[in-house]
C-alpha atoms as a PDB file:
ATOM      1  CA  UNK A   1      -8.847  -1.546  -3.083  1.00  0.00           C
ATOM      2  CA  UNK A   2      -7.204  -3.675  -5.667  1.00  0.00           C
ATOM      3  CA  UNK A   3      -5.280  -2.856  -8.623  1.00  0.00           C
ATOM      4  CA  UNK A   4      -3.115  -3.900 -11.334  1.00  0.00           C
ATOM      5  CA  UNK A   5      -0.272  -3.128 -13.312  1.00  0.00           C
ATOM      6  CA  UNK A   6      -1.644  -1.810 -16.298  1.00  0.00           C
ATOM      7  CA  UNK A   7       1.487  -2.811 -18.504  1.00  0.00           C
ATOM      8  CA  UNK A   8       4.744  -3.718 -18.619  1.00  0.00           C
ATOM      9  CA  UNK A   9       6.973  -1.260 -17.446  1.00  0.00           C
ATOM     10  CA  UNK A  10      10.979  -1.927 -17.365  1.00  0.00           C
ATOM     11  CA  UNK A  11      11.021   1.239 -14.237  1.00  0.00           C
ATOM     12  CA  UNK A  12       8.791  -1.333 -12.153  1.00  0.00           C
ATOM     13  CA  UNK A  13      10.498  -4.671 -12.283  1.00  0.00           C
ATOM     14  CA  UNK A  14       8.651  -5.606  -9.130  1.00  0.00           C
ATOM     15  CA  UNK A  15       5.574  -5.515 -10.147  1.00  0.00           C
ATOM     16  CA  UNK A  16       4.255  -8.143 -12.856  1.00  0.00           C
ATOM     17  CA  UNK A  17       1.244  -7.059 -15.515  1.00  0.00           C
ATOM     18  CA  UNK A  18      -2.332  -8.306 -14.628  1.00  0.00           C
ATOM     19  CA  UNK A  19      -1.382  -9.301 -11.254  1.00  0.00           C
ATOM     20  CA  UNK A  20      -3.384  -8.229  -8.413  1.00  0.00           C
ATOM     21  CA  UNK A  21      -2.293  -6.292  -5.819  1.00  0.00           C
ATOM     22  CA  UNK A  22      -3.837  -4.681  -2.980  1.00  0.00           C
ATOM     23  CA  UNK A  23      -3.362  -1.314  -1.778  1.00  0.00           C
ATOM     24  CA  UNK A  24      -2.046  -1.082   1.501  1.00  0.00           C
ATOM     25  CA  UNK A  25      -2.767   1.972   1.873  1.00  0.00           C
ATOM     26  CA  UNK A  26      -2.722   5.822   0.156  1.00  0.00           C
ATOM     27  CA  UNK A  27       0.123   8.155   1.051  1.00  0.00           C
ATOM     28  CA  UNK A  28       0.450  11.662  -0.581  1.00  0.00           C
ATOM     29  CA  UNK A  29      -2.084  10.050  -3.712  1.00  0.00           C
ATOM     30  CA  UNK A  30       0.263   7.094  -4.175  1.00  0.00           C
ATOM     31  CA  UNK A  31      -0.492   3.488  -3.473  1.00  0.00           C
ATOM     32  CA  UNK A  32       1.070   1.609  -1.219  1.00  0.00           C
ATOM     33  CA  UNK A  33       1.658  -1.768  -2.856  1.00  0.00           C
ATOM     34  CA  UNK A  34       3.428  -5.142  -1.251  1.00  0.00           C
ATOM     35  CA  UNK A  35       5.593  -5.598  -4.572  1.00  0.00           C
ATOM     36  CA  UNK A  36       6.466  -9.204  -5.760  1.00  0.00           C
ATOM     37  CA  UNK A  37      10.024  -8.918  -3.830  1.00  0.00           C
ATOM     38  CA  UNK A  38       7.241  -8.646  -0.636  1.00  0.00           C
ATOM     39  CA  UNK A  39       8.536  -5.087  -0.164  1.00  0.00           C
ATOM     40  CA  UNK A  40       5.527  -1.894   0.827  1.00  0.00           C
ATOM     41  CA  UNK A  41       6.637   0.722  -1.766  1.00  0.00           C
ATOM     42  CA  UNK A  42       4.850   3.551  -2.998  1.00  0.00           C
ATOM     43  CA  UNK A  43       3.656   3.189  -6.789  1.00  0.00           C
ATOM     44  CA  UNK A  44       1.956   6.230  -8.618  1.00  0.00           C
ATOM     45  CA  UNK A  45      -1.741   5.467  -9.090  1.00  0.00           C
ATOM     46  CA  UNK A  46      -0.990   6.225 -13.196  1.00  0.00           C
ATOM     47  CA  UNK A  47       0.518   3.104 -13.573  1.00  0.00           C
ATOM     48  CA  UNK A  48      -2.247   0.686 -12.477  1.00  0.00           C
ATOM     49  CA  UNK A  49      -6.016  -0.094 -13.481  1.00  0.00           C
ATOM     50  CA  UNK A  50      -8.292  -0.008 -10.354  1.00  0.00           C
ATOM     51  CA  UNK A  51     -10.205  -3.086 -10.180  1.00  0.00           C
ATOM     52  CA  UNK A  52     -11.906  -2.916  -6.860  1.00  0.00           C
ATOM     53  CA  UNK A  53     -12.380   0.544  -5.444  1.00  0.00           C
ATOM     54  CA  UNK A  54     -13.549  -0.716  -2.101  1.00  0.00           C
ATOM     55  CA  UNK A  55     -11.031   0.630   0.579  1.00  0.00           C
ATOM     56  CA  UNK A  56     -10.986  -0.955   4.186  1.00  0.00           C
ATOM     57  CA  UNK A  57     -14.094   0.635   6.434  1.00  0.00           C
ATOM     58  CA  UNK A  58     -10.886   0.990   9.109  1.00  0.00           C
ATOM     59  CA  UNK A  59      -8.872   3.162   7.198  1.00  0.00           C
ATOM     60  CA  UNK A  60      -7.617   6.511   8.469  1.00  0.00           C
ATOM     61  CA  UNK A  61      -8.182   9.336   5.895  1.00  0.00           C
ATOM     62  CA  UNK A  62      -6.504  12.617   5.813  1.00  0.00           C
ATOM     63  CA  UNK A  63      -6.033  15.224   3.459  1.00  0.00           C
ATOM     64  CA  UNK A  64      -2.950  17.145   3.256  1.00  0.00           C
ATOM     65  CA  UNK A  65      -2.237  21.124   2.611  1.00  0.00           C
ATOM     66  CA  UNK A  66      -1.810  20.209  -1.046  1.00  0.00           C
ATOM     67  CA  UNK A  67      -4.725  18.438  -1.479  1.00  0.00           C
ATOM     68  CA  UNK A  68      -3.141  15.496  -1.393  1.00  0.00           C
ATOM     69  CA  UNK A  69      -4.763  11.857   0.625  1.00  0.00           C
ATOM     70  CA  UNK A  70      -3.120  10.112   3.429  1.00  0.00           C
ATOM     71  CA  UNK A  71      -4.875   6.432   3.968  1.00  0.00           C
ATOM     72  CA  UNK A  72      -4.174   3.384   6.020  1.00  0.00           C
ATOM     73  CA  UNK A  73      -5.146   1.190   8.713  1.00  0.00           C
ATOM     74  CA  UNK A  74      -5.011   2.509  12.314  1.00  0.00           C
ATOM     75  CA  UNK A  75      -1.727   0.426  13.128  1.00  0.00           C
ATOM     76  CA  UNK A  76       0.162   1.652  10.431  1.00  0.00           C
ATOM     77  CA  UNK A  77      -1.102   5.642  10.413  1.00  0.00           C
ATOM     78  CA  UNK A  78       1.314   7.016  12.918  1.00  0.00           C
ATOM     79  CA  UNK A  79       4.020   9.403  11.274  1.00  0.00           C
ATOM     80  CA  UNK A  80       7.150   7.973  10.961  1.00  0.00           C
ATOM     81  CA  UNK A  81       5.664   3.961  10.883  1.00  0.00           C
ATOM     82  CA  UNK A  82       7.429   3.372   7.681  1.00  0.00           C
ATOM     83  CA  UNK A  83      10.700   4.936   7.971  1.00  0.00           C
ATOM     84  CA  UNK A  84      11.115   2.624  11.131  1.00  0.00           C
ATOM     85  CA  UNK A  85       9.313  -0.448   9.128  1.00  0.00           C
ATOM     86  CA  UNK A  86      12.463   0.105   6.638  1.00  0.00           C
ATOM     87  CA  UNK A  87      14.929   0.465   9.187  1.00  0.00           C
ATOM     88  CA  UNK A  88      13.930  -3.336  10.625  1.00  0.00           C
ATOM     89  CA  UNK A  89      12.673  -1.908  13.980  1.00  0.00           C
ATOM     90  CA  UNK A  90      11.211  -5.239  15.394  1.00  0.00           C
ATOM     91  CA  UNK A  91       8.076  -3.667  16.809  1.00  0.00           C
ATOM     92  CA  UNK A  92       6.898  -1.665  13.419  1.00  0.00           C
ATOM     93  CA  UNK A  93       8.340  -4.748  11.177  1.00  0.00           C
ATOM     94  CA  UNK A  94       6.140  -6.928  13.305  1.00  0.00           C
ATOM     95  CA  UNK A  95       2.837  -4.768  13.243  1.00  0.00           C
ATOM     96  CA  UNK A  96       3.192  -4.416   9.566  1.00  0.00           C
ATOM     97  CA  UNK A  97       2.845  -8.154   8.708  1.00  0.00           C
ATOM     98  CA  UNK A  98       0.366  -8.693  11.465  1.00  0.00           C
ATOM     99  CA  UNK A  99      -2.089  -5.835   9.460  1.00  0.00           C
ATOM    100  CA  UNK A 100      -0.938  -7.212   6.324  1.00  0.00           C
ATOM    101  CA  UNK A 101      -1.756 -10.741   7.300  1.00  0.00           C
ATOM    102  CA  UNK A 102      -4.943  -9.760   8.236  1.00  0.00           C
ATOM    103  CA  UNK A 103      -5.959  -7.715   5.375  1.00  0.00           C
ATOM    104  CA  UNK A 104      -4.092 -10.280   2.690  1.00  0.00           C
ATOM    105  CA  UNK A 105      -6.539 -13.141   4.268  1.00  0.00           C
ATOM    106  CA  UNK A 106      -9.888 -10.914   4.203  1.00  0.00           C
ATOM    107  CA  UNK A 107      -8.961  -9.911   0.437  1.00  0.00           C
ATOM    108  CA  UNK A 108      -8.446 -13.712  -0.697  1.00  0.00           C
END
């Protein structure tokens, strides 16, 4: 899936207008975005204009008690990946750019 900021917005400094980004991945209906500071934050899905609705054949889809969707790659589906990506644990850190490699290179 890509999207794109659909304007500017001075609570989203990180993310530029009419850039593409690809979605990471789908947690609780937000997107999971690499922002231009090459950070994995969640955006809401208001803010952006979908411009390729594919999603990755791999992805692990879940939907929660609220209704809500859970979506990403195998590597990074296990609970608690991304509170130990963002606490620099060297073994989550490193599986995160190895997917992201991966998927940056297939979207290009």
């Amino acid at each position: 899936m890509i999207v794109t900021l659909r304007a500017p917005d001075p609570r989203f400094p990180d993310l530029t207008p009419d850039q593409p980004y690809v979605v990471l991945g789908i947690e609780a209906d937000d997107y999971r975005i690499l922002n231009d500071r090459g950070r994995p934050y969640l955006y809401s899905p208001e803010i952006f204009t979908v411009l390729d609705t594919r999603e990755p054949a791999d992805w692990v889809s879940e939907v929660g008690g609220d209704n809500e969707r859970y979506a990403y790659p195998p590597p990074l589906n296990d609970c608690g990946f991304f509170e130990d990506y963002f606490d620099g644990r060297p073994e989550a850190v490193a599986t995160f750019w190895r997917v992201m490699n991966r998927r940056l290179s297939a979207a290009a």
